[in-house]
Protein backbone atom coordinates (compact mmCIF):
# COMPACT_ATOMS: atom_id res chain seq x y z
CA UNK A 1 17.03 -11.34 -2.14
CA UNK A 2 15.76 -15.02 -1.58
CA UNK A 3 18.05 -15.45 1.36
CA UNK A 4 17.40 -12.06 2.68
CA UNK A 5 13.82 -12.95 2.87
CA UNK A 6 14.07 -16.45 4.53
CA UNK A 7 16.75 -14.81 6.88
CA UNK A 8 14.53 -12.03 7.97
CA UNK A 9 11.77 -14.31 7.84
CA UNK A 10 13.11 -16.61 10.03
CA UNK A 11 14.26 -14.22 13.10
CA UNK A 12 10.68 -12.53 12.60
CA UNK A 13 9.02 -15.80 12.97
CA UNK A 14 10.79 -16.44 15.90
CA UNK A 15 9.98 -13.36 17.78
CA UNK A 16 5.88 -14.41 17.21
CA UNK A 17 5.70 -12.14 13.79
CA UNK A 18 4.01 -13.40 10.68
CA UNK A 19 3.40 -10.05 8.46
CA UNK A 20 6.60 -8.45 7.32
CA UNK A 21 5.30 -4.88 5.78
CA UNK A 22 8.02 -5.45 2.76
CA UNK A 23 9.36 -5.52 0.21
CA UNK A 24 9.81 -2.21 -1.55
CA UNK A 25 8.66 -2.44 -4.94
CA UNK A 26 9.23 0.72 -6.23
CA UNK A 27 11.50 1.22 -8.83
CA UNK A 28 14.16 4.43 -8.09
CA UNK A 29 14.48 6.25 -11.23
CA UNK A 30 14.52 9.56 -9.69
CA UNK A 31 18.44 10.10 -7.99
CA UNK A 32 16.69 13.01 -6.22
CA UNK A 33 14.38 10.67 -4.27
CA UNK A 34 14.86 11.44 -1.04
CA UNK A 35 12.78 8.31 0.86
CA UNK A 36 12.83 5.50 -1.41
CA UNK A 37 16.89 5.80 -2.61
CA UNK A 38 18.45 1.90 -1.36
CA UNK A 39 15.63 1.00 -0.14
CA UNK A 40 14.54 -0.12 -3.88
CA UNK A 41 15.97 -2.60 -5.79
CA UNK A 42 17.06 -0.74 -8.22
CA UNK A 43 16.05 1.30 -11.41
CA UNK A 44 15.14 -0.92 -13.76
CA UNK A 45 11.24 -2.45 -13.27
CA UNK A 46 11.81 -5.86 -14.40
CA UNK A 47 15.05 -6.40 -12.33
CA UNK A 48 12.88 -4.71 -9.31
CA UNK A 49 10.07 -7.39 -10.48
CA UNK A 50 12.50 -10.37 -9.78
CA UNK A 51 13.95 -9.40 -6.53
CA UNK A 52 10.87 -8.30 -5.15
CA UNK A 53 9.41 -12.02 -6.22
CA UNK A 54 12.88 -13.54 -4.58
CA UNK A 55 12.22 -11.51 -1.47
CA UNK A 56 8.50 -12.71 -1.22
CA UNK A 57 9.31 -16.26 -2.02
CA UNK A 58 12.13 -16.03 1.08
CA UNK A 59 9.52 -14.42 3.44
CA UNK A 60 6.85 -16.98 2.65
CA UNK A 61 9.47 -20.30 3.28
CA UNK A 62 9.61 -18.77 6.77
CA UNK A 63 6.21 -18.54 7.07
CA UNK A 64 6.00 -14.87 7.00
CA UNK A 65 3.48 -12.90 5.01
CA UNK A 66 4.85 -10.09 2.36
CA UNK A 67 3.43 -6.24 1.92
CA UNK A 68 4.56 -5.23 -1.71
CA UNK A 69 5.13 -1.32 -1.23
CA UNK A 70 4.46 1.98 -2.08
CA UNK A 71 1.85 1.26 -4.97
CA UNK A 72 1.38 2.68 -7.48
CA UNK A 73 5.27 3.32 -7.06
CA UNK A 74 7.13 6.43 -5.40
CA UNK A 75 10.34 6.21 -6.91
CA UNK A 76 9.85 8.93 -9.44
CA UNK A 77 9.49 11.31 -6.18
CA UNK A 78 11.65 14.36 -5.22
CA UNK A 79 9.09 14.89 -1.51
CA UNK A 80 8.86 12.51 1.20
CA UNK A 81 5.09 12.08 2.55
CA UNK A 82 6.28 11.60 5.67
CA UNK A 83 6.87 15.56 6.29
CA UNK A 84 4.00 16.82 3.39
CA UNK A 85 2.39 16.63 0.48
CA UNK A 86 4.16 14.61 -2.44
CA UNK A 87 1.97 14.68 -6.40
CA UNK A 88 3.33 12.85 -9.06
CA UNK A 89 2.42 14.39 -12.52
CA UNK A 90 2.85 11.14 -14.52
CA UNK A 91 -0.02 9.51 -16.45
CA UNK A 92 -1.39 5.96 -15.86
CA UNK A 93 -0.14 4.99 -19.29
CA UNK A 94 3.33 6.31 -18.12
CA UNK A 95 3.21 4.47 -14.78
CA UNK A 96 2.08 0.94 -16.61
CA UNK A 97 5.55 1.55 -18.24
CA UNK A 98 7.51 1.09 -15.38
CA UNK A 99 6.46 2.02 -11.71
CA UNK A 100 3.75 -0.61 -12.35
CA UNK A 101 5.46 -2.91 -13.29
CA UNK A 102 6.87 -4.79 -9.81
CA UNK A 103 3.34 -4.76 -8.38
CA UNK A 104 1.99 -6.06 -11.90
CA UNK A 105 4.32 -8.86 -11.98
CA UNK A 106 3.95 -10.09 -8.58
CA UNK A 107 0.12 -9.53 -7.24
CA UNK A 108 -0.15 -12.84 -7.57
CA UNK A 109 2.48 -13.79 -4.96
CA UNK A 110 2.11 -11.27 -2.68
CA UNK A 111 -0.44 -10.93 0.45
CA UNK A 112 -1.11 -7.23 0.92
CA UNK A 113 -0.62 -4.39 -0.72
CA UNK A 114 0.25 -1.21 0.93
CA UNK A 115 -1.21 2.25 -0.78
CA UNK A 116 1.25 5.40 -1.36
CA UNK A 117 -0.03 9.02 0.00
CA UNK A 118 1.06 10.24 -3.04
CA UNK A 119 -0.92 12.57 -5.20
CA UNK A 120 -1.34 11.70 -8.85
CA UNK A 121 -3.89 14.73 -10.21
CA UNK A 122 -3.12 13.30 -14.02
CA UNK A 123 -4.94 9.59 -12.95
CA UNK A 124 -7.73 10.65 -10.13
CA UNK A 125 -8.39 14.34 -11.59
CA UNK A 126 -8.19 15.39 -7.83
CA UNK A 127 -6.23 16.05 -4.91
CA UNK A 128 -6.69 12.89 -3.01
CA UNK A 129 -3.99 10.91 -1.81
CA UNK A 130 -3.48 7.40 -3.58
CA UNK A 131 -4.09 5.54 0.02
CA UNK A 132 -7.72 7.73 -0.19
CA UNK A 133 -8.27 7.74 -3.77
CA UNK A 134 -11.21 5.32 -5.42
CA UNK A 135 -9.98 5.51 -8.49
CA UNK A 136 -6.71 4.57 -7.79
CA UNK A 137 -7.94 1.71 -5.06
CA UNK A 138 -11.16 0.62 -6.91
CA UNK A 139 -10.67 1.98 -10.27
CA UNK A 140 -7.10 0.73 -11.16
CA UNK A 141 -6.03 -1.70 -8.41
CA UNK A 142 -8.46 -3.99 -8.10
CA UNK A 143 -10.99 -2.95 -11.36
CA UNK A 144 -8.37 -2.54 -14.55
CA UNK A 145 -5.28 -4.76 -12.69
CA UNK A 146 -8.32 -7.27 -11.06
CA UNK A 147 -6.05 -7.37 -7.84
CA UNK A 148 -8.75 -8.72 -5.49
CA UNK A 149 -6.42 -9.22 -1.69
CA UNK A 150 -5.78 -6.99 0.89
CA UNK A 151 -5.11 -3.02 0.99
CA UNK A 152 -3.24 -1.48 3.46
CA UNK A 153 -2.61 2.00 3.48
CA UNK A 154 0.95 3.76 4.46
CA UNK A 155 0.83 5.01 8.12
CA UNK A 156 -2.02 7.70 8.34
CA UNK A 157 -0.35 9.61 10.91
CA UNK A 158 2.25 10.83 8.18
CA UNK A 159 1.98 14.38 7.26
CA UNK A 160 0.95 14.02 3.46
CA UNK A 161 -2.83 12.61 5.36
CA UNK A 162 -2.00 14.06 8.57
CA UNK A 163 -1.35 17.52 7.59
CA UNK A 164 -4.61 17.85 5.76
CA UNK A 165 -7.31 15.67 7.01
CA UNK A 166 -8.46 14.70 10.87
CA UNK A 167 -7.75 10.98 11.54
CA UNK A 168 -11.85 10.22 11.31
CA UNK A 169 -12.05 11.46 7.80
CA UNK A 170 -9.01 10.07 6.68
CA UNK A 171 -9.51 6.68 8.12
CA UNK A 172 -13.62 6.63 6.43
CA UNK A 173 -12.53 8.19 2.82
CA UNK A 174 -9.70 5.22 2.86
CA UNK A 175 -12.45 2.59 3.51
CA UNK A 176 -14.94 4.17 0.97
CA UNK A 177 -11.86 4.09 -1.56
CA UNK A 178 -11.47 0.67 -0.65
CA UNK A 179 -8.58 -0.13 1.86
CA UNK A 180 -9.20 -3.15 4.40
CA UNK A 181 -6.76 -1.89 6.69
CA UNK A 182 -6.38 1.59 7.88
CA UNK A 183 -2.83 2.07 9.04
CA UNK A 184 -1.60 3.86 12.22
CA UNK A 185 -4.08 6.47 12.57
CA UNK A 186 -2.92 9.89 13.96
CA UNK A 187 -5.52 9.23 16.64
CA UNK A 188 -6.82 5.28 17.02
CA UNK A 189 -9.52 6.16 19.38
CA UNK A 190 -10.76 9.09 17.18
CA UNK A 191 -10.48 7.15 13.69
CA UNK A 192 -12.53 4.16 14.94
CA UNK A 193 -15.16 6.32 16.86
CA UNK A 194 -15.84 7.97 13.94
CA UNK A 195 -16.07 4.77 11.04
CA UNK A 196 -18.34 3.06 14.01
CA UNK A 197 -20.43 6.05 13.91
CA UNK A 198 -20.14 6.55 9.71
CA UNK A 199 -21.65 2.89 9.57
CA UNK A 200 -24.62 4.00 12.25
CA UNK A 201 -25.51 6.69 9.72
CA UNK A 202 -25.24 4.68 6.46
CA UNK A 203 -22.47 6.57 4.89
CA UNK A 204 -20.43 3.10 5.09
CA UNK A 205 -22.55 -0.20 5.03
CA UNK A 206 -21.49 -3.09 7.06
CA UNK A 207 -21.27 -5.27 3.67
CA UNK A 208 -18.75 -2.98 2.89
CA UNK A 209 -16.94 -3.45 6.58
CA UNK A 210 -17.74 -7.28 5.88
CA UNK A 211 -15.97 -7.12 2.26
CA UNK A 212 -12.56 -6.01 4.15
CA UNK A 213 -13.11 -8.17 7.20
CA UNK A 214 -13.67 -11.36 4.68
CA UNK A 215 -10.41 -10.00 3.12
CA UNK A 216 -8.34 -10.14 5.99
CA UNK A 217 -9.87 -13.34 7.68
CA UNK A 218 -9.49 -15.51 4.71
CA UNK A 219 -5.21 -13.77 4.92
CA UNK A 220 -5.43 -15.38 8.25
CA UNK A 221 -6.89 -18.84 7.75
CA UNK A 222 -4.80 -19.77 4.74
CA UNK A 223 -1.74 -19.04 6.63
């Protein structure tokens, strides 16, 4: 995994690239999973923990950045949020024993993390997608695990978000839940028109703009 990292790394580098939105950190305990399958390390978490730490540690002798991916974990999954709406009925005590794990174990190496769209009613007590969830983001992430670096969340332009919210009040719920980077809109122009415009009203504050911007500056300078 170390080799695969520097080796990928390396090319990536070369082409001008230094963020490589990987590894996969989930851990694949469902065999019906239908888009996590090889991409995962495997099915046990503290295998998954060690190869996802190999993988960063390749990455980062290149000079590449790592994304640890899909938190909180989408390997106990049968639906792919890329064509709908995927919930999870698992507990937070029953993720801590294993989904969790990966991202646990290596917060402190990696540089972002990358939110799920999956829907975990059993944690938020709603219907929100992880990537727009402040309980999940806030509450869990960075409150009970104290991971303070960047968020990103998965592509908003898959159907799980896409389906079910425009790309303005996708894009301002995953700020106010506490992403830094709002991935791939469905619509760029649309999404940044309307956070520019949420800020003009007060319904985000530019400390809280400021908070992500620090975030992703401070990503920047140290590498």
């Amino acid at each position: 995994a170390k080799e695969a990292g520097s080796y990928i790394g390396t090319y990536m580098r070369e082409y001008g690239f230094d963020l490589n939105l990987a590894p996969v950190a989930d851990v694949n305990t469902n065999p019906k999973n239908i888009v996590i399958g090889n991409r995962s390390f495997g099915n046990d978490p503290n295998l998954v923990s060690e190869m996802v730490r190999a993988y960063i540690e390749g990455l980062h002798s290149a000079g590449v950045l790592s994304c640890t991916k899909h938190f909180p974990g989408h390997g106990d999954t049968t639906s792919d949020t890329h064509t709908g709406r995927v919930v999870l009925y698992k507990t937070w005590d029953e993720l801590l024993t294993s989904e969790l794990i990966p991202f646990k174990e290596t917060m402190d190496e990696t540089d972002i993390i990358m939110i799920a769209h999956i829907t975990l009613p059993e944690v938020t007590g709603d219907g929100l997608p992880a990537s727009m969830s402040g309980e999940l983001i806030q509450g869990k992430l960075r409150g009970e695990l104290g991971y303070d670096g960047v968020v990103v969340t998965d592509s908003m332009a898959m159907k799980a978000v896409a389906d079910y919210y425009g790309p303005g009040e996708a894009a301002i719920t995953a700020i106010e839940a506490g992403a830094d980077i709002v991935l791939m809109p469905f619509d760029y122009k649309e999404a940044f028109d309307a956070v520019y415009d949420a800020v003009l009203s007060g319904r985000l504050s530019e400390e809280r703009i400021d908070v992500s911007v620090c975030r992703i500056l401070k990503l920047k300078i140290v590498n």
